[in-house]
Every structure is written in structure tokens, then in C-alpha cells.
PDB file of N, CA and C in Angstrom:
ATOM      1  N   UNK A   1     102.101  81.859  70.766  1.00  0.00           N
ATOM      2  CA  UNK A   1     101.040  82.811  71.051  1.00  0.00           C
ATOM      3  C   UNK A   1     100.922  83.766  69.866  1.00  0.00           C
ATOM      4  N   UNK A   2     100.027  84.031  69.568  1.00  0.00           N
ATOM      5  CA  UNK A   2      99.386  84.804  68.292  1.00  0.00           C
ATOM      6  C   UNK A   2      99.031  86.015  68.358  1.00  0.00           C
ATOM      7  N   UNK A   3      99.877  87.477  68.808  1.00  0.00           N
ATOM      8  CA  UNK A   3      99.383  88.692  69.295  1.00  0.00           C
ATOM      9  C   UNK A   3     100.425  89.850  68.186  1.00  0.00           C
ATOM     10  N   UNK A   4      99.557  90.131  67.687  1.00  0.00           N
ATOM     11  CA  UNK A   4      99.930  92.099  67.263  1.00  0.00           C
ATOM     12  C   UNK A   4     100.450  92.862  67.373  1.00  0.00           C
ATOM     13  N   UNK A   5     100.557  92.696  69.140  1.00  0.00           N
ATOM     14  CA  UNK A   5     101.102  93.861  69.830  1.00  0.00           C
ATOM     15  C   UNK A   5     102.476  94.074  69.719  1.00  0.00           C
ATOM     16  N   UNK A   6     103.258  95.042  69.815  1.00  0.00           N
ATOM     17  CA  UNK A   6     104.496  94.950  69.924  1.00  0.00           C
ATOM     18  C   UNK A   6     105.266  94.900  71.612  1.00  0.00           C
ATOM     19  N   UNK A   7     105.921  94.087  71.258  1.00  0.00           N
ATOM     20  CA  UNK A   7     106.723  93.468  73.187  1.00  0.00           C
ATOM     21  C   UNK A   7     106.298  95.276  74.074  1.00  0.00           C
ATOM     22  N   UNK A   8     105.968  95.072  75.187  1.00  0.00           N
ATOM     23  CA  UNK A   8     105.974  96.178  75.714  1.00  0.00           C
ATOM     24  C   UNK A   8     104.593  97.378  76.009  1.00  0.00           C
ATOM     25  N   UNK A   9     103.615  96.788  75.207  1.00  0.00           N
ATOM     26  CA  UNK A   9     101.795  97.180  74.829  1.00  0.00           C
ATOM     27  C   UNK A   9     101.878  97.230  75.729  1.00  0.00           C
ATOM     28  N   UNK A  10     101.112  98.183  76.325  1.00  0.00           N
ATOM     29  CA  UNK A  10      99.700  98.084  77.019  1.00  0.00           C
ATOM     30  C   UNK A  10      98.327  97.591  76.463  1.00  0.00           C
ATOM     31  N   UNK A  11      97.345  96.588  76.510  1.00  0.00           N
ATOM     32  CA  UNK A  11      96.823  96.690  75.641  1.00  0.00           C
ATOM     33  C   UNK A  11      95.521  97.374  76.610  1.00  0.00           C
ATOM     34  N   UNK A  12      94.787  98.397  75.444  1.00  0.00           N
ATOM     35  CA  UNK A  12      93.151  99.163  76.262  1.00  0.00           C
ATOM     36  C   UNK A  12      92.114  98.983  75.804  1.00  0.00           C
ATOM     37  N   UNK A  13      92.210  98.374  75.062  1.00  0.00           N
ATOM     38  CA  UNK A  13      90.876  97.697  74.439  1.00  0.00           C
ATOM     39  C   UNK A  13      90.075  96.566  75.261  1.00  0.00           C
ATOM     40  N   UNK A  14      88.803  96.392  74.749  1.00  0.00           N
ATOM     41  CA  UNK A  14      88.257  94.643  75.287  1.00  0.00           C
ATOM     42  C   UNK A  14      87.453  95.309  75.877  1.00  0.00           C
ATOM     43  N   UNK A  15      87.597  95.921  77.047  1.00  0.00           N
ATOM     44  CA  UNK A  15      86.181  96.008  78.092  1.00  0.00           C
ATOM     45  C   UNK A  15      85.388  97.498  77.508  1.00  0.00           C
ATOM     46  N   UNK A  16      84.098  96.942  78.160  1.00  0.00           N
ATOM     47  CA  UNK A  16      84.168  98.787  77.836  1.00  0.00           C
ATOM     48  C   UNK A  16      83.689  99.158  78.529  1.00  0.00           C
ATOM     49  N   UNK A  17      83.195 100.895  78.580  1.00  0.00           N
ATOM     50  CA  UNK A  17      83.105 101.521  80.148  1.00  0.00           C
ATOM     51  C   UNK A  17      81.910 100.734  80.799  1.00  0.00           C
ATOM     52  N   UNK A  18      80.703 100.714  80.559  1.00  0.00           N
ATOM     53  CA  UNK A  18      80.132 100.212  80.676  1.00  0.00           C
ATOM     54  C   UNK A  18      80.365  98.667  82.381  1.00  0.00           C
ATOM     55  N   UNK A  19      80.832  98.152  81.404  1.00  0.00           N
ATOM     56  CA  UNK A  19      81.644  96.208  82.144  1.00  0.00           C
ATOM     57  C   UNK A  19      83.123  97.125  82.841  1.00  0.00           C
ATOM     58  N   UNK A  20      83.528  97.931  82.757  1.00  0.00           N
ATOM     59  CA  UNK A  20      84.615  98.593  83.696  1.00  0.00           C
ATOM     60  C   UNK A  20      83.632  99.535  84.745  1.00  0.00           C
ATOM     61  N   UNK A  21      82.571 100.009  85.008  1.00  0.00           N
ATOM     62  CA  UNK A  21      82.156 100.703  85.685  1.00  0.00           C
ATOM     63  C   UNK A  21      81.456  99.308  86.580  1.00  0.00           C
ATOM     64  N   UNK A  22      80.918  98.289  86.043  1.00  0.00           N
ATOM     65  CA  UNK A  22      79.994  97.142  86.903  1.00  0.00           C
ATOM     66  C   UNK A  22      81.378  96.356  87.745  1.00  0.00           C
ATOM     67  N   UNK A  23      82.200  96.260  87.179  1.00  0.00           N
ATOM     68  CA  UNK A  23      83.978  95.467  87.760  1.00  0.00           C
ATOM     69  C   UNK A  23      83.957  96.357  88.786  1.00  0.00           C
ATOM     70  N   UNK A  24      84.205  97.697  88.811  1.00  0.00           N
ATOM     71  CA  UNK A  24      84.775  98.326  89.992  1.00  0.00           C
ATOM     72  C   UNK A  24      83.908  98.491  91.115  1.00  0.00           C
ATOM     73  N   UNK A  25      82.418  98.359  90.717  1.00  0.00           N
ATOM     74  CA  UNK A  25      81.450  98.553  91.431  1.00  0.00           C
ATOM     75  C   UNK A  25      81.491  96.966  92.415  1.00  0.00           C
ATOM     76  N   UNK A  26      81.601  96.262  91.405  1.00  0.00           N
ATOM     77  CA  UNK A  26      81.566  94.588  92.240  1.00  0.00           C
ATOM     78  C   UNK A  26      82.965  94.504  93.332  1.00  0.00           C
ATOM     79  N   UNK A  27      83.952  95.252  92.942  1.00  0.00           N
ATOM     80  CA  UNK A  27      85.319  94.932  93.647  1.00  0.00           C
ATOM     81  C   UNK A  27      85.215  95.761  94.772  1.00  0.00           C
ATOM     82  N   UNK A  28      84.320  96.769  94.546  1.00  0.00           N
ATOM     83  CA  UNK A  28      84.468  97.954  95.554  1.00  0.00           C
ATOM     84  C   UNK A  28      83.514  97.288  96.767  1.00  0.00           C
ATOM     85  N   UNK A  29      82.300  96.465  96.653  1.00  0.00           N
ATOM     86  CA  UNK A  29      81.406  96.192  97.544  1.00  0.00           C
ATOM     87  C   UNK A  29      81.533  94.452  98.182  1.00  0.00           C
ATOM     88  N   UNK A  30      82.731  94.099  97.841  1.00  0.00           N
ATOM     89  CA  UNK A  30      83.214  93.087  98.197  1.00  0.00           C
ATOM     90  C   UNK A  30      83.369  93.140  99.596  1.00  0.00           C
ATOM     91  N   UNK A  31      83.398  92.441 100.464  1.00  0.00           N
ATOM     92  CA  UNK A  31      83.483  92.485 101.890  1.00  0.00           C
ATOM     93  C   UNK A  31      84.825  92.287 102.031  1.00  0.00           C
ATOM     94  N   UNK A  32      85.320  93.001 102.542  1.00  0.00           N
ATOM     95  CA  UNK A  32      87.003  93.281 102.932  1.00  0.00           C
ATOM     96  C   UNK A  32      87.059  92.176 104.283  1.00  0.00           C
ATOM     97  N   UNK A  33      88.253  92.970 105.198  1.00  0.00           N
ATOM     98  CA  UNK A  33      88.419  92.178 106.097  1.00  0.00           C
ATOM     99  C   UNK A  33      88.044  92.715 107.602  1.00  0.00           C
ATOM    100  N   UNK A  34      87.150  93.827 107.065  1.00  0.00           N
ATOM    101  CA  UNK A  34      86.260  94.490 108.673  1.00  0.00           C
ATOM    102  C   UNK A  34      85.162  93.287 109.124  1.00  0.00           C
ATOM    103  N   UNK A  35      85.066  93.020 110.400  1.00  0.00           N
ATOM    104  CA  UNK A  35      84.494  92.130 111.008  1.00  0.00           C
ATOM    105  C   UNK A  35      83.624  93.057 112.427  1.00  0.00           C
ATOM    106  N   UNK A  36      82.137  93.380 112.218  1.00  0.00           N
ATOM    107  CA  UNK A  36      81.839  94.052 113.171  1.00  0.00           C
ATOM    108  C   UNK A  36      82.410  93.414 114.650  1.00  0.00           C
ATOM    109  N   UNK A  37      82.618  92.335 114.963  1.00  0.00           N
ATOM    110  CA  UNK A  37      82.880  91.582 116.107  1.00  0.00           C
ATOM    111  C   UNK A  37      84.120  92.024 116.521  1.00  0.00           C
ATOM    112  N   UNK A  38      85.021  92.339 115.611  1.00  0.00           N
ATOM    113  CA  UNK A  38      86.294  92.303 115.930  1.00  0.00           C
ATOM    114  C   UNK A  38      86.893  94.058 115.279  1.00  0.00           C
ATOM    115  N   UNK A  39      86.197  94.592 116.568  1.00  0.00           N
ATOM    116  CA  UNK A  39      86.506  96.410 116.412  1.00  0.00           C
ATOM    117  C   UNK A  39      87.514  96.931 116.953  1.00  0.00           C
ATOM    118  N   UNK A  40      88.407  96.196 117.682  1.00  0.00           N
ATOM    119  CA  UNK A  40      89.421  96.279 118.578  1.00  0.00           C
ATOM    120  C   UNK A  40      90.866  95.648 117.860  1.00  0.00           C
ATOM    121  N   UNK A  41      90.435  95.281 116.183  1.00  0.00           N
ATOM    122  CA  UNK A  41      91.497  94.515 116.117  1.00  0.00           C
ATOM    123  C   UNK A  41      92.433  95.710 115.381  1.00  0.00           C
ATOM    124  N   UNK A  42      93.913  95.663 115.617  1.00  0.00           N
ATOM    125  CA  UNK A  42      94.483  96.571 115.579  1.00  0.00           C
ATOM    126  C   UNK A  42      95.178  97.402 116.746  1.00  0.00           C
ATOM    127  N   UNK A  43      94.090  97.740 117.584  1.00  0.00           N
ATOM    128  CA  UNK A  43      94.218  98.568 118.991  1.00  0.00           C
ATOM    129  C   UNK A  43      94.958  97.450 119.842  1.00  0.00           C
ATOM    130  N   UNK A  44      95.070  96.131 120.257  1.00  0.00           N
ATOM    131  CA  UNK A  44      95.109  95.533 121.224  1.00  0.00           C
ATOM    132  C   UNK A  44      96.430  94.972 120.880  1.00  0.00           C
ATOM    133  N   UNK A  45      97.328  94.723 121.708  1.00  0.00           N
ATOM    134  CA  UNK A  45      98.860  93.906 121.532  1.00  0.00           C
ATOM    135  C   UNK A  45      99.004  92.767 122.557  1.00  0.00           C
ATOM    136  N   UNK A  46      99.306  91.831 122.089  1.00  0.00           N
ATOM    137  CA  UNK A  46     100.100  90.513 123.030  1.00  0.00           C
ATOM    138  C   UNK A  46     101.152  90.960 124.306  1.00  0.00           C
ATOM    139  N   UNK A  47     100.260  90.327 125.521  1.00  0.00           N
ATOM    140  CA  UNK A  47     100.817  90.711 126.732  1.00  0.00           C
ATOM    141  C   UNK A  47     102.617  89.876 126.648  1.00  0.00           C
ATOM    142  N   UNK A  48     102.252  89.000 126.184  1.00  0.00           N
ATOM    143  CA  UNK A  48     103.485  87.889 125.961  1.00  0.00           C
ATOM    144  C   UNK A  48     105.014  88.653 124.867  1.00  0.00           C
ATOM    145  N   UNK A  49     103.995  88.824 123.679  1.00  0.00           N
ATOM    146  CA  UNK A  49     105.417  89.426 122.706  1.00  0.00           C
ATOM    147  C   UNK A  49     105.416  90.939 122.329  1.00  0.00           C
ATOM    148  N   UNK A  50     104.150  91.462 123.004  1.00  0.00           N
ATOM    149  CA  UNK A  50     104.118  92.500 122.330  1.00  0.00           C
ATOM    150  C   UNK A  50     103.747  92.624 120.818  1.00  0.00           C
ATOM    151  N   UNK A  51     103.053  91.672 120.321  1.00  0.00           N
ATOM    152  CA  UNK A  51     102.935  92.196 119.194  1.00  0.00           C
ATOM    153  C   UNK A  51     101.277  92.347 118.950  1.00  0.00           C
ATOM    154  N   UNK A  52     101.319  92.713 117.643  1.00  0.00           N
ATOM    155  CA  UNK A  52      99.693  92.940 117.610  1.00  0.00           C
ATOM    156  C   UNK A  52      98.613  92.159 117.559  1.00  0.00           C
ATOM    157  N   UNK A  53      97.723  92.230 118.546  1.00  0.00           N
ATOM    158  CA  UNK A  53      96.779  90.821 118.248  1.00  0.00           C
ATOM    159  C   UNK A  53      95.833  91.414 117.077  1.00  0.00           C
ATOM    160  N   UNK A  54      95.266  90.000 115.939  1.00  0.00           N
ATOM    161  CA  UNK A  54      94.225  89.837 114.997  1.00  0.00           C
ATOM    162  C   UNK A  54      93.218  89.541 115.612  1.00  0.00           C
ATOM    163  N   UNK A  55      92.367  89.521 114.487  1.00  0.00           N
ATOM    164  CA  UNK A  55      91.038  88.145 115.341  1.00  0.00           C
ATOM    165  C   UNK A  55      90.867  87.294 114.117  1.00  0.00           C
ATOM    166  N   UNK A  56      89.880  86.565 114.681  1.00  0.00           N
ATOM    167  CA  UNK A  56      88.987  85.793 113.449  1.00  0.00           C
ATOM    168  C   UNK A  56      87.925  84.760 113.987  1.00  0.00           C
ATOM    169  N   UNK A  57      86.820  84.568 113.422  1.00  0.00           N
ATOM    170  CA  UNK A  57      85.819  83.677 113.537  1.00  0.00           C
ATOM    171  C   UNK A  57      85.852  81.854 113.723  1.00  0.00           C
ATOM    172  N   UNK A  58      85.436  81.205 114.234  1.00  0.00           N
ATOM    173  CA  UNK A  58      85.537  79.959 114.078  1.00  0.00           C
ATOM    174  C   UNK A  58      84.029  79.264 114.670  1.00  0.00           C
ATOM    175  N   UNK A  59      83.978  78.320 113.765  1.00  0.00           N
ATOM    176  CA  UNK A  59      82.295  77.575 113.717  1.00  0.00           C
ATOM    177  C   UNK A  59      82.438  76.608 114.695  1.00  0.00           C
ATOM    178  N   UNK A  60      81.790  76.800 115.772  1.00  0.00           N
ATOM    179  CA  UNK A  60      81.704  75.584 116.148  1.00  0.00           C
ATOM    180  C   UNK A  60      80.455  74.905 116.257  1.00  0.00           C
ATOM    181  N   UNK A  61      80.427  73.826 116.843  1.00  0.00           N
ATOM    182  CA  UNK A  61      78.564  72.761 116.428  1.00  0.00           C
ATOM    183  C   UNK A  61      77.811  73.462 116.870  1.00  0.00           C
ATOM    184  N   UNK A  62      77.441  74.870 117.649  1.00  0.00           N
ATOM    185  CA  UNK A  62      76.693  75.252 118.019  1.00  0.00           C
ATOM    186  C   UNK A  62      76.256  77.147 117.657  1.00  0.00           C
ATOM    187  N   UNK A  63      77.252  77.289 117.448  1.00  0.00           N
ATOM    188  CA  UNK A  63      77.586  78.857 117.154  1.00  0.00           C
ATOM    189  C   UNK A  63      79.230  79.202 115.991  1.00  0.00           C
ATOM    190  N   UNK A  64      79.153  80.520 115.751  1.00  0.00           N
ATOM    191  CA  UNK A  64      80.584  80.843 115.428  1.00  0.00           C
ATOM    192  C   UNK A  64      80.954  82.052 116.434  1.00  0.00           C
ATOM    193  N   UNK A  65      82.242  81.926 117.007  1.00  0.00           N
ATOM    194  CA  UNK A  65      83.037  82.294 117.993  1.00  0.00           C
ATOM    195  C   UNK A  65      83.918  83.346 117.624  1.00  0.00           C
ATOM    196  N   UNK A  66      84.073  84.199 118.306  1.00  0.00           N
ATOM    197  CA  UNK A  66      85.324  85.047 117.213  1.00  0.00           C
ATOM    198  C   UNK A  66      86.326  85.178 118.668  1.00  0.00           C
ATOM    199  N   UNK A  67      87.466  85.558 118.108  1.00  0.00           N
ATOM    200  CA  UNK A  67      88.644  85.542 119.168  1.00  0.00           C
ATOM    201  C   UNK A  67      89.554  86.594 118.701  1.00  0.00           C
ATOM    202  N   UNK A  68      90.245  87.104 119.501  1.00  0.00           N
ATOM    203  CA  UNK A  68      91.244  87.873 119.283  1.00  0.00           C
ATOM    204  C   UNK A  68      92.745  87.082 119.571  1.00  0.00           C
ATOM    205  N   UNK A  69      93.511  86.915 118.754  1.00  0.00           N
ATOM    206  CA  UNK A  69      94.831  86.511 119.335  1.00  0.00           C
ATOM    207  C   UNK A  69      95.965  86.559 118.606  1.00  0.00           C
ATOM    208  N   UNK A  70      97.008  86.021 119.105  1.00  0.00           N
ATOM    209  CA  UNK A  70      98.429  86.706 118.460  1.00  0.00           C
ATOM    210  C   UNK A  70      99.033  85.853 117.163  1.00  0.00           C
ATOM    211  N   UNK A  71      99.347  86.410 116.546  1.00  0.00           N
ATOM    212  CA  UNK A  71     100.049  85.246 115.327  1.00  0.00           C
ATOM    213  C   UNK A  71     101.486  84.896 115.426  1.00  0.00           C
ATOM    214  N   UNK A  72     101.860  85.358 116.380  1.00  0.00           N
ATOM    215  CA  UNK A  72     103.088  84.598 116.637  1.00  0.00           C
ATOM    216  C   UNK A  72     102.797  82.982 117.583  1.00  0.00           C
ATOM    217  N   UNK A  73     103.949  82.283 117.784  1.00  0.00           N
ATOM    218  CA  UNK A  73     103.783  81.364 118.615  1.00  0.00           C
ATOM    219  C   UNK A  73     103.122  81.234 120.189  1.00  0.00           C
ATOM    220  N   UNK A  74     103.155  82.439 120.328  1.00  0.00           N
ATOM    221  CA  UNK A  74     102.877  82.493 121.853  1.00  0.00           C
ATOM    222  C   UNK A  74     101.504  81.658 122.280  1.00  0.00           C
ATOM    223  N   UNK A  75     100.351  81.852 121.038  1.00  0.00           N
ATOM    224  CA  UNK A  75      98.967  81.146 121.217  1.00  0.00           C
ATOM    225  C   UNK A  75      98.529  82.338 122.304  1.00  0.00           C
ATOM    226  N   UNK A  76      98.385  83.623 122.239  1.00  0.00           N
ATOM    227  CA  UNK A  76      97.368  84.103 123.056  1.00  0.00           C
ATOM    228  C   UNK A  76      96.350  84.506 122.572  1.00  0.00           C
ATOM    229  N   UNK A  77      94.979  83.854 122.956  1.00  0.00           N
ATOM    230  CA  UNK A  77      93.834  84.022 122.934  1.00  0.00           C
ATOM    231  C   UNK A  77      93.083  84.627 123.723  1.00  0.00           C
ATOM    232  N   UNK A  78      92.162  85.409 123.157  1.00  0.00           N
ATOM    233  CA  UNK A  78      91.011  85.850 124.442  1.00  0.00           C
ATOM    234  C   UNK A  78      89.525  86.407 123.350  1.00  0.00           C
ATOM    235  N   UNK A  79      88.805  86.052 123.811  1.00  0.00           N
ATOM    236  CA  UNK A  79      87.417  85.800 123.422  1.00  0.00           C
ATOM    237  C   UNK A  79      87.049  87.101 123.377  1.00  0.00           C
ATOM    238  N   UNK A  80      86.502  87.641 122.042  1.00  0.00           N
ATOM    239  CA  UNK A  80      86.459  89.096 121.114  1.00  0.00           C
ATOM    240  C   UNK A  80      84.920  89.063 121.761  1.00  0.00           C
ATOM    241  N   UNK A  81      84.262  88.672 122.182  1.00  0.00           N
ATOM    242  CA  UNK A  81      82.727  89.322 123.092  1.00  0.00           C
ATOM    243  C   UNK A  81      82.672  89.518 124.313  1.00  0.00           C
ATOM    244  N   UNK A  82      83.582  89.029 125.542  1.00  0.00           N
ATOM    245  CA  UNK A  82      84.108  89.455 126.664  1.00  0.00           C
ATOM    246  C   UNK A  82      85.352  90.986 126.399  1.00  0.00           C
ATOM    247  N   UNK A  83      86.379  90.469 125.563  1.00  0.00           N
ATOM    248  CA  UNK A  83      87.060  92.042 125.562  1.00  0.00           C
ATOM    249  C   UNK A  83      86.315  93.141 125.010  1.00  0.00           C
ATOM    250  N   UNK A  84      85.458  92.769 124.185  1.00  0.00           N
ATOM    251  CA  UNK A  84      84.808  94.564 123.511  1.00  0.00           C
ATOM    252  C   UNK A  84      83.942  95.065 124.908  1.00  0.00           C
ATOM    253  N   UNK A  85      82.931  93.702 125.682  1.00  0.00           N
ATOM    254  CA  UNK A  85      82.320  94.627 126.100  1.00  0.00           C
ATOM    255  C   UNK A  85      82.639  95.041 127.594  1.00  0.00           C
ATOM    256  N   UNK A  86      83.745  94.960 128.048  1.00  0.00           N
ATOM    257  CA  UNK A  86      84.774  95.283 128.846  1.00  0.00           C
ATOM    258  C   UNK A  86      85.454  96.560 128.705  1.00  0.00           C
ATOM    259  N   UNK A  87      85.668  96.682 127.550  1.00  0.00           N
ATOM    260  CA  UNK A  87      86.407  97.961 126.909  1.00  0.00           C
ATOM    261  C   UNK A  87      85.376  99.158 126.834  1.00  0.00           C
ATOM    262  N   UNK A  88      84.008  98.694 125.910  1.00  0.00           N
ATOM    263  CA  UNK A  88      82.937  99.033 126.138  1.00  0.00           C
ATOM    264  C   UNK A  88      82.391 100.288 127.260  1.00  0.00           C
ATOM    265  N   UNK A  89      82.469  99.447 128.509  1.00  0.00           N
ATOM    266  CA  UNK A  89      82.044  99.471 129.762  1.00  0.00           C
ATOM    267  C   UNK A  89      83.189 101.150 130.292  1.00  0.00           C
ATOM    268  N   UNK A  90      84.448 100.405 130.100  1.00  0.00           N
ATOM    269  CA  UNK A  90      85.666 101.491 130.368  1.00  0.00           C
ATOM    270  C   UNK A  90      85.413 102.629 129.446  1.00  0.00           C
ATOM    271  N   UNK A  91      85.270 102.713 128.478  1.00  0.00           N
ATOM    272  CA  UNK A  91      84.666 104.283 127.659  1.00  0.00           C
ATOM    273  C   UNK A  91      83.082 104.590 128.396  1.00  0.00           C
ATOM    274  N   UNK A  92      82.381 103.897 128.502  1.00  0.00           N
ATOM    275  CA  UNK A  92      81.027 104.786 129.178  1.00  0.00           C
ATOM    276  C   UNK A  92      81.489 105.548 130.478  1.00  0.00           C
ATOM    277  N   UNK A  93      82.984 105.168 130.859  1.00  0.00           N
ATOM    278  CA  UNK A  93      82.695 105.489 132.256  1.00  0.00           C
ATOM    279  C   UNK A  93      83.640 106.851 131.944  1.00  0.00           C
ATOM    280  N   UNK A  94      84.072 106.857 130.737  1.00  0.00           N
ATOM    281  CA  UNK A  94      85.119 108.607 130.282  1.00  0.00           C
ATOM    282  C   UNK A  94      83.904 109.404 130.077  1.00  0.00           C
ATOM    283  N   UNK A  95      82.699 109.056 129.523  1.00  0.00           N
ATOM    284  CA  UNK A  95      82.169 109.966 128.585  1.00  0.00           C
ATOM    285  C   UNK A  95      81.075 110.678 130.248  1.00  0.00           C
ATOM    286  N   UNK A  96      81.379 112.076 129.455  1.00  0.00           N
ATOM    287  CA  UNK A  96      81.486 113.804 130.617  1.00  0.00           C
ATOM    288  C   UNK A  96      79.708 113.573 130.995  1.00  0.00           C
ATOM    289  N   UNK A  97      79.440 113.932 131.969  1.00  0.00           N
ATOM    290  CA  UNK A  97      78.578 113.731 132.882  1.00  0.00           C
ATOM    291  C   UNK A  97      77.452 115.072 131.896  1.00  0.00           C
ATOM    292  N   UNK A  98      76.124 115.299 131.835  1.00  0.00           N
ATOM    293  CA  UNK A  98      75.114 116.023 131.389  1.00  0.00           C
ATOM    294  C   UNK A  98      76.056 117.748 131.703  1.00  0.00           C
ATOM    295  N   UNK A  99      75.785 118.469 130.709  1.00  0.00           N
ATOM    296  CA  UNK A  99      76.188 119.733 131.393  1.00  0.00           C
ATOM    297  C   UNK A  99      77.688 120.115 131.071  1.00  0.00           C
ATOM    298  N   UNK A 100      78.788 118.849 131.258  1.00  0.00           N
ATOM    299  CA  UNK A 100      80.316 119.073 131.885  1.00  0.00           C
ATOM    300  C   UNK A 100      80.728 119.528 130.333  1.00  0.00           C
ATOM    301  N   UNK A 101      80.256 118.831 128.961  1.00  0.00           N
ATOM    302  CA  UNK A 101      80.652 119.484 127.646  1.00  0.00           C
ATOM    303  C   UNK A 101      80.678 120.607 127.612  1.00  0.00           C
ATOM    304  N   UNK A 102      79.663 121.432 127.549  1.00  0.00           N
ATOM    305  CA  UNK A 102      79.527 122.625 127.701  1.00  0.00           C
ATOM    306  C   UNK A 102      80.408 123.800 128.365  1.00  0.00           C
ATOM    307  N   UNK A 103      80.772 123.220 129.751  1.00  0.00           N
ATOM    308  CA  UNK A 103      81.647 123.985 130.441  1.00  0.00           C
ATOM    309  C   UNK A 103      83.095 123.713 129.942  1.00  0.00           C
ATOM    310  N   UNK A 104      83.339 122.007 129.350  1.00  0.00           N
ATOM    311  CA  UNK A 104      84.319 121.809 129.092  1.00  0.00           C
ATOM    312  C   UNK A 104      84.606 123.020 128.023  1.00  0.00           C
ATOM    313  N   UNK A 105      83.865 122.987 126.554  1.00  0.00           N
ATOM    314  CA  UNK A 105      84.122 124.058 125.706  1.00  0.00           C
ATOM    315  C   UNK A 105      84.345 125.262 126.190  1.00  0.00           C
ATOM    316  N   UNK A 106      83.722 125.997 127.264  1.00  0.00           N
ATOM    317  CA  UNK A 106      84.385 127.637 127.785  1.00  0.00           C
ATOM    318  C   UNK A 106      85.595 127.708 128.101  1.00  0.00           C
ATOM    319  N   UNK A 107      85.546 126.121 128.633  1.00  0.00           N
ATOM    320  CA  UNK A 107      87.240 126.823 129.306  1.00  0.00           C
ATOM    321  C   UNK A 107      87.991 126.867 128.501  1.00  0.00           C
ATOM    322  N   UNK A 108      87.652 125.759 127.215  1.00  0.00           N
ATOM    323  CA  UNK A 108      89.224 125.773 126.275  1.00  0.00           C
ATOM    324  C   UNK A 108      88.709 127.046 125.823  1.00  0.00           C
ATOM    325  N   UNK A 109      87.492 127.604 125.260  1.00  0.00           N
ATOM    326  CA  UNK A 109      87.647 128.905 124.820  1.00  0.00           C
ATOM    327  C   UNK A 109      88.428 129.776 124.983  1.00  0.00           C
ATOM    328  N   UNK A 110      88.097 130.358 126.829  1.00  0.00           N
ATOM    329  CA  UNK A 110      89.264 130.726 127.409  1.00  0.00           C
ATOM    330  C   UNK A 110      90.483 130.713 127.310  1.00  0.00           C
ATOM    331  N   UNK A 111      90.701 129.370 127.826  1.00  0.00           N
ATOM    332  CA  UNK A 111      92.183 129.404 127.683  1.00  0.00           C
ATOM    333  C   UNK A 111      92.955 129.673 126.122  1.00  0.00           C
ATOM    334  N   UNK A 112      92.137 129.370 124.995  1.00  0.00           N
ATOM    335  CA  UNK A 112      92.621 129.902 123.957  1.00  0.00           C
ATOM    336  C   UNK A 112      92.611 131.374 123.658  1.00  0.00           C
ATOM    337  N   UNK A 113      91.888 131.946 124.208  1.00  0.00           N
ATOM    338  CA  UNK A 113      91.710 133.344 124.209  1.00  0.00           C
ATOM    339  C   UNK A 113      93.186 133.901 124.782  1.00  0.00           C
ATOM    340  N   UNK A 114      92.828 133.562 126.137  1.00  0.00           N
ATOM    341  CA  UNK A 114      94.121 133.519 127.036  1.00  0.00           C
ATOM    342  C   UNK A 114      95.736 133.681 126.108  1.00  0.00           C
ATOM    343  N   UNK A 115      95.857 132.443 125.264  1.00  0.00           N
ATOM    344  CA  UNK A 115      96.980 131.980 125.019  1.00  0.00           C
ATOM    345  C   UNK A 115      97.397 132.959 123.738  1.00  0.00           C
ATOM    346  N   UNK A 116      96.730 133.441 123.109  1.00  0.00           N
ATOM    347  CA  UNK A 116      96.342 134.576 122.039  1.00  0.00           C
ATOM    348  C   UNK A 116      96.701 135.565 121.959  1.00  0.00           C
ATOM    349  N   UNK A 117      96.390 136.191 123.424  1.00  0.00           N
ATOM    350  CA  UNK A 117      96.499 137.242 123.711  1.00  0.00           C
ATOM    351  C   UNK A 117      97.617 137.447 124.218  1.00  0.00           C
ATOM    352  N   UNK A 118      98.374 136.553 124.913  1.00  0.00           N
ATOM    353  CA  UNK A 118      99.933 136.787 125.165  1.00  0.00           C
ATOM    354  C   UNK A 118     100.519 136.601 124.148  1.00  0.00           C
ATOM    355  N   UNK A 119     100.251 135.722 122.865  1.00  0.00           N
ATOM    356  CA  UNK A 119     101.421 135.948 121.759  1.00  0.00           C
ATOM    357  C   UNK A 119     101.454 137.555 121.346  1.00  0.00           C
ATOM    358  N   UNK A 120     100.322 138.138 121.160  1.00  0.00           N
ATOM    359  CA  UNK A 120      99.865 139.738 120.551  1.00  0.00           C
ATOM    360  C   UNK A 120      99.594 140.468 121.168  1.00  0.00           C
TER     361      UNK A 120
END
């Protein structure tokens, strides 16, 4: 090999800002591994090992399918468009009725007031 440098270079030459500003721009807008389908992945664990379920997509002759399931041996699967909108369903039914925000905020007011005023 035919190089200049002495053992140990860094070398900083070659690109220039220019082709280093279009590189980071291309690396940055690369599609990672977020999958709108699969918003739950992370949150959800294997009833079997406890561990964390993934997901991922698969084509079949008619559609592509996405699934949530475990990467250990266990093989647990469960179909990532039945669990979201299940989960879905269970948060509409937390979120505070017209009005209840509002009151919710006085009281913590209160009670922070409250809690304030006994330290001082």
C-alpha cells in the first residue's frame, strides 16, 4: 500500500463540506427502524418469558402483515392491528370526560398551594 501518512493519521482531507453536509443529510433521512404499525413495540413483553416483544412486517400474496412477537424460542405471536387497536380503545376510555381537566388542574393547584404552605 502506497500512503504518506505516518502509522497512526487521522486522515481529514478528501471530502469537502459541501459532500459532508449532503452525507449527513442522506444518513440522517434514512428510514430507521420506526414502523408506524408497530407503536407498541418496546412497551409490550412475552406472557411466556417475559421478555420484550419486537415486531416486523411480512408479505403475504395478498397484503403485508405486521406482528408483534418474541425473539426468543417461545414463538409468541400476536397480530400488531388487533393489539394497537385494543390498546387504542383502553386509552380513550382514561382520557377525562369535557370539563374534568380543568377541575383536575385546581385541585393540584390547591393541593400544591396546600403543601407549600406547610413547608413555610
Amino acid at each position: 500500500m502506497d500512503n504518506d501518512l505516518p502509522l497512526g493519521t487521522i486522515y481529514t482531507g478528501g471530502i469537502s463540506q459541501s459532500m459532508d453536509i449532503r452525507i449527513e443529510k442522506y444518513s440522517s433521512s434514512r428510514p430507521g427502524t420506526y414502523c408506524k404499525d408497530l407503536v407498541l413495540r418496546g412497551f409490550l413483553y412475552c406472557p411466556l418469558c417475559a421478555k420484550q416483544l419486537t415486531g416486523s412486517t411480512s408479505k403475504g400474496r395478498h397484503a403485508y402483515y405486521t406482528y408483534y412477537h418474541c425473539k426468543s424460542p417461545c414463538k409468541v405471536r400476536y397480530n400488531a392491528n388487533g393489539i394497537n387497536i385494543e390498546v387504542e380503545k383502553d386509552l380513550r376510555q382514561l382520557m377525562p370526560k369535557p370539563g374534568m381537566a380543568e377541575l383536575f388542574k385546581e385541585i393540584i393547584c390547591d393541593v400544591t398551594i396546600a403543601i407549600c404552605k406547610q413547608k413555610y
